[in-house]
N, C-alpha and C. Protein backbone atom coordinates (compact mmCIF):
# COMPACT_ATOMS: atom_id res chain seq x y z
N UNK A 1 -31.48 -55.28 1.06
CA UNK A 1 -30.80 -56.56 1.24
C UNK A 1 -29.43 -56.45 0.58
N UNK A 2 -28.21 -56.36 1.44
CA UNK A 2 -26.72 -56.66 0.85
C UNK A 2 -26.34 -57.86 0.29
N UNK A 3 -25.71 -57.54 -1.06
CA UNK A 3 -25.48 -59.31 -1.81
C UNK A 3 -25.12 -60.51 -0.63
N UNK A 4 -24.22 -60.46 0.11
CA UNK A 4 -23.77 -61.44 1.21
C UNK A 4 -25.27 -62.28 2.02
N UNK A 5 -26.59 -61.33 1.67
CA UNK A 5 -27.66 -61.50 2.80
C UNK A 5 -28.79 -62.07 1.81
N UNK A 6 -28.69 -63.43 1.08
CA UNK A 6 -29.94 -63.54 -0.15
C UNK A 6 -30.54 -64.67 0.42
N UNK A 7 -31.06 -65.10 1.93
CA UNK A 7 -31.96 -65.74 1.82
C UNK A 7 -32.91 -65.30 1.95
N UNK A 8 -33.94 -65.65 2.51
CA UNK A 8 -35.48 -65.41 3.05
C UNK A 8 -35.20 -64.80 4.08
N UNK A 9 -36.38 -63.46 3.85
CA UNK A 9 -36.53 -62.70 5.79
C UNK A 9 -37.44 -63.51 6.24
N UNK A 10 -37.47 -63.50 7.54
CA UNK A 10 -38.35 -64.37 8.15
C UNK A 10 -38.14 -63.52 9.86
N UNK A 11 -39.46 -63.55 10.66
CA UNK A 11 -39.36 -63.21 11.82
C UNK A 11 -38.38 -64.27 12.75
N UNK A 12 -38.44 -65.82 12.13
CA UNK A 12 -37.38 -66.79 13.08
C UNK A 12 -36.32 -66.69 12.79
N UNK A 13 -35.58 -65.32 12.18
CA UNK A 13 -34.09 -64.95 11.49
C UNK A 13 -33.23 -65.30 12.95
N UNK A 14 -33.81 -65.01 13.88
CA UNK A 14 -32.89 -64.87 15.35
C UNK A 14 -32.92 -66.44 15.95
N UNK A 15 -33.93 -67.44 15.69
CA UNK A 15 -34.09 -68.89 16.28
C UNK A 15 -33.30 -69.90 14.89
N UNK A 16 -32.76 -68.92 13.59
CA UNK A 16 -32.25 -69.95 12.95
C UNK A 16 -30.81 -70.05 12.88
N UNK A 17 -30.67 -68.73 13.90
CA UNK A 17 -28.68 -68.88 13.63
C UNK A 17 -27.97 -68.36 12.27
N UNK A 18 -26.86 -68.35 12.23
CA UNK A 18 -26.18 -67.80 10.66
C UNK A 18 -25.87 -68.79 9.84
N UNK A 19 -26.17 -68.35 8.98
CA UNK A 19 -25.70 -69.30 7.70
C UNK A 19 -24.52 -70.40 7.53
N UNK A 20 -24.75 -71.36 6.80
CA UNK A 20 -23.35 -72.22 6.57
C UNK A 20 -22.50 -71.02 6.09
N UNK A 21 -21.37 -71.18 6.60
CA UNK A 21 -20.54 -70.48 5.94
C UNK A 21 -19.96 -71.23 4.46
N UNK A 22 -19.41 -70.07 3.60
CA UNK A 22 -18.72 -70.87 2.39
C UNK A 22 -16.69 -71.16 2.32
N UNK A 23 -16.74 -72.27 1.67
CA UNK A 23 -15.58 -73.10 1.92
C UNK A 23 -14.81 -71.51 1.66
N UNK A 24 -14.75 -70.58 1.25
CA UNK A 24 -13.60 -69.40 1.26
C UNK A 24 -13.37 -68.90 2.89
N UNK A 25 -14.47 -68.66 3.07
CA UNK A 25 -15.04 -67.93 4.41
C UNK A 25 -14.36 -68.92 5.20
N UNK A 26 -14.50 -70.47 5.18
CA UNK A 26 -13.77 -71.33 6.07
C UNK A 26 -12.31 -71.47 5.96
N UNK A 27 -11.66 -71.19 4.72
CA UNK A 27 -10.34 -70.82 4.56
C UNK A 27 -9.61 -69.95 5.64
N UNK A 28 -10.53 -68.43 5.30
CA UNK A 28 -10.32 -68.05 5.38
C UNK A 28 -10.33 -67.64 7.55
N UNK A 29 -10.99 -68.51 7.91
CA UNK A 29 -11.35 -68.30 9.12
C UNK A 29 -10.07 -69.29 9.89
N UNK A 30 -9.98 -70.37 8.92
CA UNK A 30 -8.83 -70.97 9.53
C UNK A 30 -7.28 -70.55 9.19
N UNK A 31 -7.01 -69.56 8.20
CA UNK A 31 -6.11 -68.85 8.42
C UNK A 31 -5.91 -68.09 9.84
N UNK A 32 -6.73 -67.06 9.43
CA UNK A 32 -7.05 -66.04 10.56
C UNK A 32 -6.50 -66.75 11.83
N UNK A 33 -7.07 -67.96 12.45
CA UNK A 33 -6.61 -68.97 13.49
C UNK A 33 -5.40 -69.19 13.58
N UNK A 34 -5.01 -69.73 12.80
CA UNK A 34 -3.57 -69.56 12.78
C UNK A 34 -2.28 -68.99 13.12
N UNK A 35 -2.94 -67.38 12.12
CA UNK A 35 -2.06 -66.01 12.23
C UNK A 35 -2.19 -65.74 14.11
N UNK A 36 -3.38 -65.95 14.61
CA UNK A 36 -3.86 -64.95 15.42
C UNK A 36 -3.29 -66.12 16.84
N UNK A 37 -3.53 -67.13 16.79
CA UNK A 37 -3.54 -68.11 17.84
C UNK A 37 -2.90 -69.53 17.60
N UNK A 38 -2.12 -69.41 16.57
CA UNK A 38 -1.04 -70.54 16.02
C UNK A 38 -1.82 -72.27 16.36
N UNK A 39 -2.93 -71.82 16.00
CA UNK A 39 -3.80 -73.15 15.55
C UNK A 39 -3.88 -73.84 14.19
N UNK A 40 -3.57 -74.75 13.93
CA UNK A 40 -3.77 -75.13 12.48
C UNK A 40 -5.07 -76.14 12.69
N UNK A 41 -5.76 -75.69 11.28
CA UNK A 41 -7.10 -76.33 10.92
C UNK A 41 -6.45 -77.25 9.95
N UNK A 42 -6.61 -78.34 9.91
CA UNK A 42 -6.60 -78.71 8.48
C UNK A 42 -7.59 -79.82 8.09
N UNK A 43 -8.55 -79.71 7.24
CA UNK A 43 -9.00 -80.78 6.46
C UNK A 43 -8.37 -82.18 5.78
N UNK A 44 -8.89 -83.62 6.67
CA UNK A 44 -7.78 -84.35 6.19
C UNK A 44 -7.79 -84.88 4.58
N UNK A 45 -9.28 -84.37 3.62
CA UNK A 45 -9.19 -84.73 2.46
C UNK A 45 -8.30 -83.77 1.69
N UNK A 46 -7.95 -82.40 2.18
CA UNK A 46 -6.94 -82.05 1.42
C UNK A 46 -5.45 -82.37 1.73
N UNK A 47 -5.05 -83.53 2.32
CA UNK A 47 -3.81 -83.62 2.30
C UNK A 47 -3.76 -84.54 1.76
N UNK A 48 -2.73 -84.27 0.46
CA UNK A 48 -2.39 -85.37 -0.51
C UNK A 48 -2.33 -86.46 -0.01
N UNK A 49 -0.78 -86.24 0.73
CA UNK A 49 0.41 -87.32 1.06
C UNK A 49 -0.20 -88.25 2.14
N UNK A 50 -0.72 -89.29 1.99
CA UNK A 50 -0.83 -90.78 3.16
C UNK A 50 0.03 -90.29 4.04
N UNK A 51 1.40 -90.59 4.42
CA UNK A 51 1.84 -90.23 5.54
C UNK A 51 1.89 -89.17 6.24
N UNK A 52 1.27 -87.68 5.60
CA UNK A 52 1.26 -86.94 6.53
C UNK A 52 -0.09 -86.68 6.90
N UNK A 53 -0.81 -87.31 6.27
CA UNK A 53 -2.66 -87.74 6.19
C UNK A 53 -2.29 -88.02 8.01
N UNK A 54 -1.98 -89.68 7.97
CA UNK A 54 -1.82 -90.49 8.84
C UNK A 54 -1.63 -89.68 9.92
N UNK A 55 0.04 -89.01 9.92
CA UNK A 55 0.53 -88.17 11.05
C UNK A 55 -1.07 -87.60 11.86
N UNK A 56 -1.44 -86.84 11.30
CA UNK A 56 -2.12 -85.77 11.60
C UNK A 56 -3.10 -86.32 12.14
N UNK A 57 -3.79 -87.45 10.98
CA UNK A 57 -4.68 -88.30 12.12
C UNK A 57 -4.30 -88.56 13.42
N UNK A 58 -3.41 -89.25 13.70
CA UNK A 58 -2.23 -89.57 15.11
C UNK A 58 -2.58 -89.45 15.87
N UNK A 59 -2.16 -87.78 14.94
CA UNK A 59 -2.01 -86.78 16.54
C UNK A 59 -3.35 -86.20 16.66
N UNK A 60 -3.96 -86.16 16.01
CA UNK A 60 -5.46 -85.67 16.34
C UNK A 60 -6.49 -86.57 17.26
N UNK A 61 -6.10 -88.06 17.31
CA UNK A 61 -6.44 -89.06 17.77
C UNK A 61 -5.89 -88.87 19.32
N UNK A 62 -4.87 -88.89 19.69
CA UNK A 62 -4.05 -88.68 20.70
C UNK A 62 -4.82 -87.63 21.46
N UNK A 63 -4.55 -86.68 20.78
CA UNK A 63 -5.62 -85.22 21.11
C UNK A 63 -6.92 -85.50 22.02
N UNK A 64 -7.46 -86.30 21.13
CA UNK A 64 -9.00 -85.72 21.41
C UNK A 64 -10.30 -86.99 20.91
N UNK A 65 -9.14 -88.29 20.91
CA UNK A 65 -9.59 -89.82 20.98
C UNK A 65 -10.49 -90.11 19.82
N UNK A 66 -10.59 -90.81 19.32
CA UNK A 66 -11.43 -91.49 17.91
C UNK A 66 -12.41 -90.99 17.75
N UNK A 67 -12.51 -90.79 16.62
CA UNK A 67 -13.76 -90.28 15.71
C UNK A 67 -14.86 -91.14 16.14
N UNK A 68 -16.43 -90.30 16.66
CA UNK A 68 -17.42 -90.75 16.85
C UNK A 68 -17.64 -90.81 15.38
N UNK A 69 -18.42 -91.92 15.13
CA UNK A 69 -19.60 -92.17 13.97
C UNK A 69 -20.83 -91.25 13.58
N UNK A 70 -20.72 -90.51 12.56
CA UNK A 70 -21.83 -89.65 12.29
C UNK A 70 -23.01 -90.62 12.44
N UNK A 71 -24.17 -89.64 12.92
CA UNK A 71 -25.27 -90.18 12.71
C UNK A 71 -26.51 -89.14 11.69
């Protein structure tokens, strides 16, 4: 077992899919996006600033229409 691989073996390893990834790994995946396909990810709790919070909401709204309600 490689450090990266510490859960449980289990024969349903293939019906459970891969792991949450960790917030680096998601950094790091939304860089990668970026560099590779000039996509920006951004999380709106890390943006300080209200108005560029807002912006982004906007345009993300515009995009791809209001946030459904988690259930």
């Amino acid at each position: 077992m490689n450090t990266k691989d510490k859960g449980i073996r289990t024969s349903l390893q293939g019906w459970l899919g891969a792991t949450p990834s960790s917030s680096e790994d998601l950094k790091a995946m939304r860089a990668a996006v970026w560099h590779k396909q000039e996509i920006v990810v951004v999380p709106l709790q890390d943006v300080r600033d209200n108005e560029t919070r807002n912006l982004l909401r906007a345009v993300a709204e515009k995009l791809y229409g209001h946030r459904r309600a988690e259930t």
